[in-house]
N, C-alpha and C. Protein backbone atom coordinates (compact mmCIF):
# COMPACT_ATOMS: atom_id res chain seq x y z
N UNK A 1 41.23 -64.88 -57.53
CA UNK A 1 42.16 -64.28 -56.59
C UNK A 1 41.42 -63.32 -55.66
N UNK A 2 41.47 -63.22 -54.36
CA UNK A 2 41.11 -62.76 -53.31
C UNK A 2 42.10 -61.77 -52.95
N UNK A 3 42.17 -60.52 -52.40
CA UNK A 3 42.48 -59.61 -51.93
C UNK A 3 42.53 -58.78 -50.83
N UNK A 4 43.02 -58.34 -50.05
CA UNK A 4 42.45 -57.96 -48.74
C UNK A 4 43.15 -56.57 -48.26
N UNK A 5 42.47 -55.63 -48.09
CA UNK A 5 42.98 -54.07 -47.78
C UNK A 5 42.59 -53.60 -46.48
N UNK A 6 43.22 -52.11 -45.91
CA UNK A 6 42.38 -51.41 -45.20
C UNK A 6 42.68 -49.82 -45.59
N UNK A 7 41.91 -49.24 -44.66
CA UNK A 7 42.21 -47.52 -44.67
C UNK A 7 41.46 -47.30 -43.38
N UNK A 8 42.23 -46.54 -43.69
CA UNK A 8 42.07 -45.55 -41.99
C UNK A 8 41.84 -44.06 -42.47
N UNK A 9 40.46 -43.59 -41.51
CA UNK A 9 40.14 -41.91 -41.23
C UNK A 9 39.98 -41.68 -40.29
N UNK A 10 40.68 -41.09 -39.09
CA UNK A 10 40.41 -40.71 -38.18
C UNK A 10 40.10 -41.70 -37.42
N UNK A 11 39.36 -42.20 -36.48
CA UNK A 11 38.80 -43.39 -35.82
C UNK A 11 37.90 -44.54 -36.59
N UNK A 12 38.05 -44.51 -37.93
CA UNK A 12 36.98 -45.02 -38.69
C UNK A 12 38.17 -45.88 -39.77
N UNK A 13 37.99 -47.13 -39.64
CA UNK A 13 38.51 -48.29 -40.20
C UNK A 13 38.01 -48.87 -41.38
N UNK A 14 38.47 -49.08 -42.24
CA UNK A 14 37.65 -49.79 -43.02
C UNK A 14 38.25 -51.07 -43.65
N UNK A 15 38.13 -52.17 -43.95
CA UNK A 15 38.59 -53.74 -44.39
C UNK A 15 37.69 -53.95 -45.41
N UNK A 16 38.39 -53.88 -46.68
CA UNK A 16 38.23 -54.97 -48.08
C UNK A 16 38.35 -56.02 -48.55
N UNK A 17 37.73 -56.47 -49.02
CA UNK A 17 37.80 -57.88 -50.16
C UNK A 17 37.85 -57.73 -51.42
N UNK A 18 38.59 -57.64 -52.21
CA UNK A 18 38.57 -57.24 -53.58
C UNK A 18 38.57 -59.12 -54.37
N UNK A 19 37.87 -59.34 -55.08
CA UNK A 19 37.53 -60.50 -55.32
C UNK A 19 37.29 -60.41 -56.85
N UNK A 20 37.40 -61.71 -57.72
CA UNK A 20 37.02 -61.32 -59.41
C UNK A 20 35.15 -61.47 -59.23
N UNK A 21 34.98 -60.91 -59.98
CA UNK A 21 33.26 -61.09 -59.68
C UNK A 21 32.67 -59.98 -61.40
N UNK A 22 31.82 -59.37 -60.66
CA UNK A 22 30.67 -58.91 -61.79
C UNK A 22 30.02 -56.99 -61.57
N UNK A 23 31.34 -56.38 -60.55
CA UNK A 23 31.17 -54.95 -60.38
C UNK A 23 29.91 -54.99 -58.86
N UNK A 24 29.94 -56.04 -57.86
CA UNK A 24 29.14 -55.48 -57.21
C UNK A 24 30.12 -54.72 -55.50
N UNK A 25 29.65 -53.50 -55.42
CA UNK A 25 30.41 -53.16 -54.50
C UNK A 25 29.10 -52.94 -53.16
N UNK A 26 29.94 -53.20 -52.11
CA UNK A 26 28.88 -53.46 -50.57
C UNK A 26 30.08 -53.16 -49.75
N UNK A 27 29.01 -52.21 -48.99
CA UNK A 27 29.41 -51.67 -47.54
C UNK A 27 28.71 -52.10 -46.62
N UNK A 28 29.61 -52.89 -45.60
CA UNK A 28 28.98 -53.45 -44.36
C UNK A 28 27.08 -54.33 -45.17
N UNK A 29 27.71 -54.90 -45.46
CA UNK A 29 26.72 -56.17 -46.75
C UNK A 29 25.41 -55.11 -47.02
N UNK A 30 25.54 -54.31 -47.55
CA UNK A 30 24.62 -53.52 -48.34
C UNK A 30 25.20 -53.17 -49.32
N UNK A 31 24.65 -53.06 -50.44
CA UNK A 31 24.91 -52.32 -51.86
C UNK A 31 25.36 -51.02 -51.71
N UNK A 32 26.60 -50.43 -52.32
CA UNK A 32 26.84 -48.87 -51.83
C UNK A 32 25.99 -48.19 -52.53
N UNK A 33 25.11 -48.39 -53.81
CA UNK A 33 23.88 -47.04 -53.77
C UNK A 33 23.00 -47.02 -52.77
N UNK A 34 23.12 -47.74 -51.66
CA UNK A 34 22.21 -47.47 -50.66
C UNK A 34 22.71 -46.65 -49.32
N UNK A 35 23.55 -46.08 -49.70
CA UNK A 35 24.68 -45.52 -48.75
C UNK A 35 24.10 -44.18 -48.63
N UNK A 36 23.63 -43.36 -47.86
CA UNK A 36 23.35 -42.07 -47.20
C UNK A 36 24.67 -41.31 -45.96
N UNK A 37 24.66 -40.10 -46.36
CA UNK A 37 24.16 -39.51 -47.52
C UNK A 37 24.74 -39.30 -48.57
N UNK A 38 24.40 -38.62 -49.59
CA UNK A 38 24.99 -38.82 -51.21
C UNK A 38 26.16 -38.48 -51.02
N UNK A 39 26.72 -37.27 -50.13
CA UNK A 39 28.01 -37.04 -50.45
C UNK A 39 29.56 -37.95 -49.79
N UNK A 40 29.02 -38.80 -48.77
CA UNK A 40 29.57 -40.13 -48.41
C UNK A 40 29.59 -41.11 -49.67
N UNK A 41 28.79 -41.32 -50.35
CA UNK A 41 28.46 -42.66 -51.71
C UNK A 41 29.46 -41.80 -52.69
N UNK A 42 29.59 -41.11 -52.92
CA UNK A 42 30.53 -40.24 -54.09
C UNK A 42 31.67 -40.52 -53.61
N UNK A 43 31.96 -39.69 -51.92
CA UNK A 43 33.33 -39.81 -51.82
C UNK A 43 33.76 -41.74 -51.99
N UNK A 44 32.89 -42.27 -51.36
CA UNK A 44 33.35 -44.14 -51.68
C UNK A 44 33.70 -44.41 -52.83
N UNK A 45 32.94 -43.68 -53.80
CA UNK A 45 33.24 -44.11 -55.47
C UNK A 45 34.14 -43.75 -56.22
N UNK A 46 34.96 -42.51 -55.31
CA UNK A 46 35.72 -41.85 -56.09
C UNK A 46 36.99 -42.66 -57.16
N UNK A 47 37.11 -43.90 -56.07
CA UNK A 47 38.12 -45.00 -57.06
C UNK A 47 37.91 -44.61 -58.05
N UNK A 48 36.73 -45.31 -58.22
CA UNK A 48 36.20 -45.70 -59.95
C UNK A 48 35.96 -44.85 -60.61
N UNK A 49 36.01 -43.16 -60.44
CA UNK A 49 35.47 -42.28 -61.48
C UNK A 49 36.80 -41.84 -61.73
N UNK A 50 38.08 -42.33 -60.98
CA UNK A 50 39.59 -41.57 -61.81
C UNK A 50 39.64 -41.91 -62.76
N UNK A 51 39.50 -43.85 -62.60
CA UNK A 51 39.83 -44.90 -64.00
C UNK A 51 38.62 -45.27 -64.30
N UNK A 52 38.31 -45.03 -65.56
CA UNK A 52 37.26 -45.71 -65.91
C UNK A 52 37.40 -47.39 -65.89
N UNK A 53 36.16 -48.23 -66.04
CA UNK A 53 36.51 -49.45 -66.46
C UNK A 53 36.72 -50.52 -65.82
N UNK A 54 37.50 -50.28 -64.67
CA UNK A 54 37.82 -50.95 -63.43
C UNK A 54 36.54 -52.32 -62.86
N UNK A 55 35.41 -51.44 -62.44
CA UNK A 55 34.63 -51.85 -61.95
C UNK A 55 33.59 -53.13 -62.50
N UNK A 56 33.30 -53.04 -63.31
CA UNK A 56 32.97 -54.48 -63.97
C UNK A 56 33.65 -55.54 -63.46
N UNK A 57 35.11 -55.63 -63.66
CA UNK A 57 35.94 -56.68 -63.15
C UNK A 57 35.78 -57.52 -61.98
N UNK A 58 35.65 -56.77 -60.75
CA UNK A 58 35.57 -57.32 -59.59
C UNK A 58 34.58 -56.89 -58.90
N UNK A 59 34.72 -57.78 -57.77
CA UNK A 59 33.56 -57.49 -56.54
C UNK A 59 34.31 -56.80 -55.32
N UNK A 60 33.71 -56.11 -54.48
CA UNK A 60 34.28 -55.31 -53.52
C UNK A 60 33.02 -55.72 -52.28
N UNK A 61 33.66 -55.81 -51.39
CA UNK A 61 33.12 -56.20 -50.25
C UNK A 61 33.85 -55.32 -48.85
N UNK A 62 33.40 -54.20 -48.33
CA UNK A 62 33.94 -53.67 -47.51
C UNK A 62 33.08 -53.63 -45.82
N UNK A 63 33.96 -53.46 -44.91
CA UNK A 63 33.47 -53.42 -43.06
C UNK A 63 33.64 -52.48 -42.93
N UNK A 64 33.17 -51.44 -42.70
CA UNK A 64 33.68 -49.94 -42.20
C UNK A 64 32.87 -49.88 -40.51
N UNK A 65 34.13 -49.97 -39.09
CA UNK A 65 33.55 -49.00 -38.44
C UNK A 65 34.40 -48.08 -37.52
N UNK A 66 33.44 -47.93 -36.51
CA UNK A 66 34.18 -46.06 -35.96
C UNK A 66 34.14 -44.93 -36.69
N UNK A 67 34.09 -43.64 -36.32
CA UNK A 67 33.68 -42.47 -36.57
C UNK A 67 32.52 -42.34 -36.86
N UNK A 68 32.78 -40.87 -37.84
CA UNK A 68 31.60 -40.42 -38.28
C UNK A 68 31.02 -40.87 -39.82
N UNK A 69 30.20 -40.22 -40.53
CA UNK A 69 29.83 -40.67 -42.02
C UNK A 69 31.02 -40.68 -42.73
N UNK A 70 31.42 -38.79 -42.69
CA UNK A 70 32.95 -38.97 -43.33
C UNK A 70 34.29 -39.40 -43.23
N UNK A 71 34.42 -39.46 -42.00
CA UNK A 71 35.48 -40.38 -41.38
C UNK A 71 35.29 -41.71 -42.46
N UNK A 72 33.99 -42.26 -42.51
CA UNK A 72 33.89 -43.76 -42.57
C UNK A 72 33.92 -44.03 -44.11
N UNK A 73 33.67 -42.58 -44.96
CA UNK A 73 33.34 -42.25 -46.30
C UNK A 73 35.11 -42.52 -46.80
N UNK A 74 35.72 -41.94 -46.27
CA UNK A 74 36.80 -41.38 -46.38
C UNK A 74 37.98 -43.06 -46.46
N UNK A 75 37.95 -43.85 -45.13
CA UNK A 75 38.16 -44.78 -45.01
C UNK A 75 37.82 -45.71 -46.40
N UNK A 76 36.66 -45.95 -46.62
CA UNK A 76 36.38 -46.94 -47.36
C UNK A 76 37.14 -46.63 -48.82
N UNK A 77 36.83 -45.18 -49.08
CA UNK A 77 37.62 -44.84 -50.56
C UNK A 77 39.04 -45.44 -50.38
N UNK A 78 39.93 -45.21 -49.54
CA UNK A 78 41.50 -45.78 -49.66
C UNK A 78 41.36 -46.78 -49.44
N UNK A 79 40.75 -48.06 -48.70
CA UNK A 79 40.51 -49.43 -48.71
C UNK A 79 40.54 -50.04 -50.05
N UNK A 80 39.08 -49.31 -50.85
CA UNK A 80 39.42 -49.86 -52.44
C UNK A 80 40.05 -49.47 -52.83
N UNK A 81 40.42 -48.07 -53.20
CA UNK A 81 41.73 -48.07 -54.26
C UNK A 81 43.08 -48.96 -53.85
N UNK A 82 43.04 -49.28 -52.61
CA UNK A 82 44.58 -49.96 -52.22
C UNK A 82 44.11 -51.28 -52.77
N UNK A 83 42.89 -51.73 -52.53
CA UNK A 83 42.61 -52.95 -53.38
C UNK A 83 42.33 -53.29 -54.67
N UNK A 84 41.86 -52.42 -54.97
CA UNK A 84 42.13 -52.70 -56.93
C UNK A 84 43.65 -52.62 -57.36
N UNK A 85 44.52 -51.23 -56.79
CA UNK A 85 46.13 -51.66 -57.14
C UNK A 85 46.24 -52.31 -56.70
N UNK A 86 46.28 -53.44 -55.85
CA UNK A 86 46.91 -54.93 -55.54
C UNK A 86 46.07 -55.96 -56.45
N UNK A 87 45.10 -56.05 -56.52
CA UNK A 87 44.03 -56.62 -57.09
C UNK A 87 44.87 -56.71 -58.92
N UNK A 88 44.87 -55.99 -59.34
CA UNK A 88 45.36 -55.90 -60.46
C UNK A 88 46.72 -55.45 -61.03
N UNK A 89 47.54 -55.48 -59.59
CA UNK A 89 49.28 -55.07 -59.91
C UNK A 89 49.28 -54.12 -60.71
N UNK A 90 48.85 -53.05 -61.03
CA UNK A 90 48.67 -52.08 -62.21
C UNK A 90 49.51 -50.75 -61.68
N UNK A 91 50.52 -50.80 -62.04
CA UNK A 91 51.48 -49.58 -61.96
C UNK A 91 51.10 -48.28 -62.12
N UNK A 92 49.91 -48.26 -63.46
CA UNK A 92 49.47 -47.17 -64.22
C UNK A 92 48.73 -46.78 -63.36
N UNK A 93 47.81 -47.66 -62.64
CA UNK A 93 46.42 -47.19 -62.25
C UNK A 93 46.99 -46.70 -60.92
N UNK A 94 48.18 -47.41 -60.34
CA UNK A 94 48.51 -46.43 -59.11
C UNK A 94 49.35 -45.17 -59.27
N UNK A 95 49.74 -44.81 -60.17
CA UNK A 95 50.35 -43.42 -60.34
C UNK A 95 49.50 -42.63 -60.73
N UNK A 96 47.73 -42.71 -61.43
CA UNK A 96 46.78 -41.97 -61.71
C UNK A 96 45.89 -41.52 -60.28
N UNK A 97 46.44 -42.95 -59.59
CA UNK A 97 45.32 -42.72 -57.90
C UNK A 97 46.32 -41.29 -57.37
N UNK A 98 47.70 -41.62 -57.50
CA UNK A 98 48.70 -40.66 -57.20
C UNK A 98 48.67 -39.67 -57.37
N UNK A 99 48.46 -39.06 -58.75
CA UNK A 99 48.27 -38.13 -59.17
C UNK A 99 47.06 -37.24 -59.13
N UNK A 100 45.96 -37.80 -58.90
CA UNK A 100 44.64 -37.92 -58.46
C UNK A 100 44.21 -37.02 -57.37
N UNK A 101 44.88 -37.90 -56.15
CA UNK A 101 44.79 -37.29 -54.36
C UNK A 101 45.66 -38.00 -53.71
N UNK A 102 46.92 -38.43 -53.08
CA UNK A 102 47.65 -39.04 -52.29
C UNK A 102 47.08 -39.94 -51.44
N UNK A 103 46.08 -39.22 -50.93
CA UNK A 103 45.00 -39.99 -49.62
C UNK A 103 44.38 -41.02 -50.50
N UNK A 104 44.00 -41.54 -51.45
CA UNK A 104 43.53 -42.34 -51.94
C UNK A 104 44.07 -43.71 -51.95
N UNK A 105 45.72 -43.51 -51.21
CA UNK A 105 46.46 -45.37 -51.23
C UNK A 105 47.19 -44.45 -49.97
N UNK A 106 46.89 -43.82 -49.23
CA UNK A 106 48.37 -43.48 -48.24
C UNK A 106 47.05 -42.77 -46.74
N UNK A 107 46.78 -43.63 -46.06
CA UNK A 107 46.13 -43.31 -45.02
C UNK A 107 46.45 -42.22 -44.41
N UNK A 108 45.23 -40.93 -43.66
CA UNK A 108 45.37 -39.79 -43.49
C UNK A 108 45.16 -40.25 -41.46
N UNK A 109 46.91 -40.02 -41.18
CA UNK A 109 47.27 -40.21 -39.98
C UNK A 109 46.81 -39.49 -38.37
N UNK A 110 46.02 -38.07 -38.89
CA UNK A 110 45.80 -37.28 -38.22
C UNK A 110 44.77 -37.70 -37.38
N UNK A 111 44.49 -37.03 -36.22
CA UNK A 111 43.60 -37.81 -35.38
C UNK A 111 43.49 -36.41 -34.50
N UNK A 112 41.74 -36.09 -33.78
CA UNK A 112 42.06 -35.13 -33.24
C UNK A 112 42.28 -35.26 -31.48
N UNK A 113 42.67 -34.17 -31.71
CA UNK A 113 43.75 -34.20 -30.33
C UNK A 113 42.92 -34.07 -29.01
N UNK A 114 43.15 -34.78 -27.69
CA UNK A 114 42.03 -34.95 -26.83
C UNK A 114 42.50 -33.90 -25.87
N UNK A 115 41.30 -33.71 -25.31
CA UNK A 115 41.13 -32.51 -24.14
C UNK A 115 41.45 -32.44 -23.11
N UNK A 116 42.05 -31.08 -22.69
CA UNK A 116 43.21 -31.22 -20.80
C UNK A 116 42.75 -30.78 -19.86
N UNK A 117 42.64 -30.88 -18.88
CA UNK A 117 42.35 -30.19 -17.60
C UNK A 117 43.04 -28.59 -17.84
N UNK A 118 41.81 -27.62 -16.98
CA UNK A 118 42.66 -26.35 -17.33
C UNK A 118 41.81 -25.67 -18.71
N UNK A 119 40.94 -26.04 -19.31
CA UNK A 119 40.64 -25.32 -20.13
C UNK A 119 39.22 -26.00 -20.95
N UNK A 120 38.88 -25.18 -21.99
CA UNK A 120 37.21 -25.88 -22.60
C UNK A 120 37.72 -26.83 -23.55
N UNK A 121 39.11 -26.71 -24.22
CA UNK A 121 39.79 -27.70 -25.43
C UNK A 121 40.95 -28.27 -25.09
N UNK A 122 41.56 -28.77 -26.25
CA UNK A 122 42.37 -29.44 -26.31
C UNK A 122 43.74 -28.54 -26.02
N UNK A 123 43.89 -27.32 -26.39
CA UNK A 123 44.88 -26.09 -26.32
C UNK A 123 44.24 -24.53 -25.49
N UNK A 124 43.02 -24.35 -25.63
CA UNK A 124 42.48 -23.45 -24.98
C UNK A 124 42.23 -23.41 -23.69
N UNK A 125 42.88 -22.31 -22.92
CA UNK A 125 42.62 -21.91 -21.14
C UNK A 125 41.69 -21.37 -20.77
N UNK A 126 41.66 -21.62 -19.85
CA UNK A 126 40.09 -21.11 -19.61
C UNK A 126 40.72 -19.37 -18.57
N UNK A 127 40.26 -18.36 -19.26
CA UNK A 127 40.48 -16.94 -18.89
C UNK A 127 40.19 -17.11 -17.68
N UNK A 128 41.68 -16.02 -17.00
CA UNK A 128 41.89 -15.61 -15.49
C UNK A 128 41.55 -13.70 -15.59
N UNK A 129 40.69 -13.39 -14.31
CA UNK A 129 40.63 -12.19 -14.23
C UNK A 129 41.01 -11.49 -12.97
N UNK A 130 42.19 -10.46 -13.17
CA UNK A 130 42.48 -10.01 -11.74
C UNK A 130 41.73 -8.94 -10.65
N UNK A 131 40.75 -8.39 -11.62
CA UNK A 131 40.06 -7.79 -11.01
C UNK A 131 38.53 -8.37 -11.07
């Protein structure tokens, strides 16, 4: 059985394959211990360190692009977890992702806000002086 997910961070997409296989997980067809830097490869893994066990089972095959590292870090983690709960219909394992972090099956919608005429930001004016 074949599977197919996404997640979204910010401008950074990510698309899964959750497949039965032998625990190998790949980002954009590389092995994720080859993923820089470490604290991007953790946040990706975080699935698998809620539930133990999981990972043996299947193969994970993920596309991540747009943004930044963490944007893209961020993305890929809710891709798999939305694909192992479908992957394995497991009620349990989605009320532990739940309980866990929300963002882990429920894409983080926020996006930052673009810049206006009139000022250096997105909300900031640029100071008037009368004297």
């Amino acid at each position: 059985m074949v599977t197919n997910t996404s997640g979204k961070k910010k401008t950074a997409i990510a698309r899964a394959t959750v497949s039965d296989g032998e625990g190998r997980v790949r980002v954009n067809a590389r092995p994720v211990e080859l993923v820089e830097p470490e604290t991007a490869r953790l946040k990706m893994l975080e699935p698998f360190r809620v539930v133990e066990g999981y990972r043996d089972d299947v193969d994970i095959d993920v596309t991540v692009e747009g943004g930044g590292f963490a944007g893209q870090a961020d993305a890929v983690r809710t891709a798999i977890a939305r694909g192992l709960v479908q992957h394995t219909s497991d009620a349990e394992l989605r009320d532990a992702y739940m309980e866990f972090d929300r963002s882990l099956l429920v894409n983080d919608v926020r996006q930052s806000e673009s810049k206006k005429w009139g000022g250096p930001g997105a909300r900031a004016r640029y100071q008037k002086s009368y004297r």
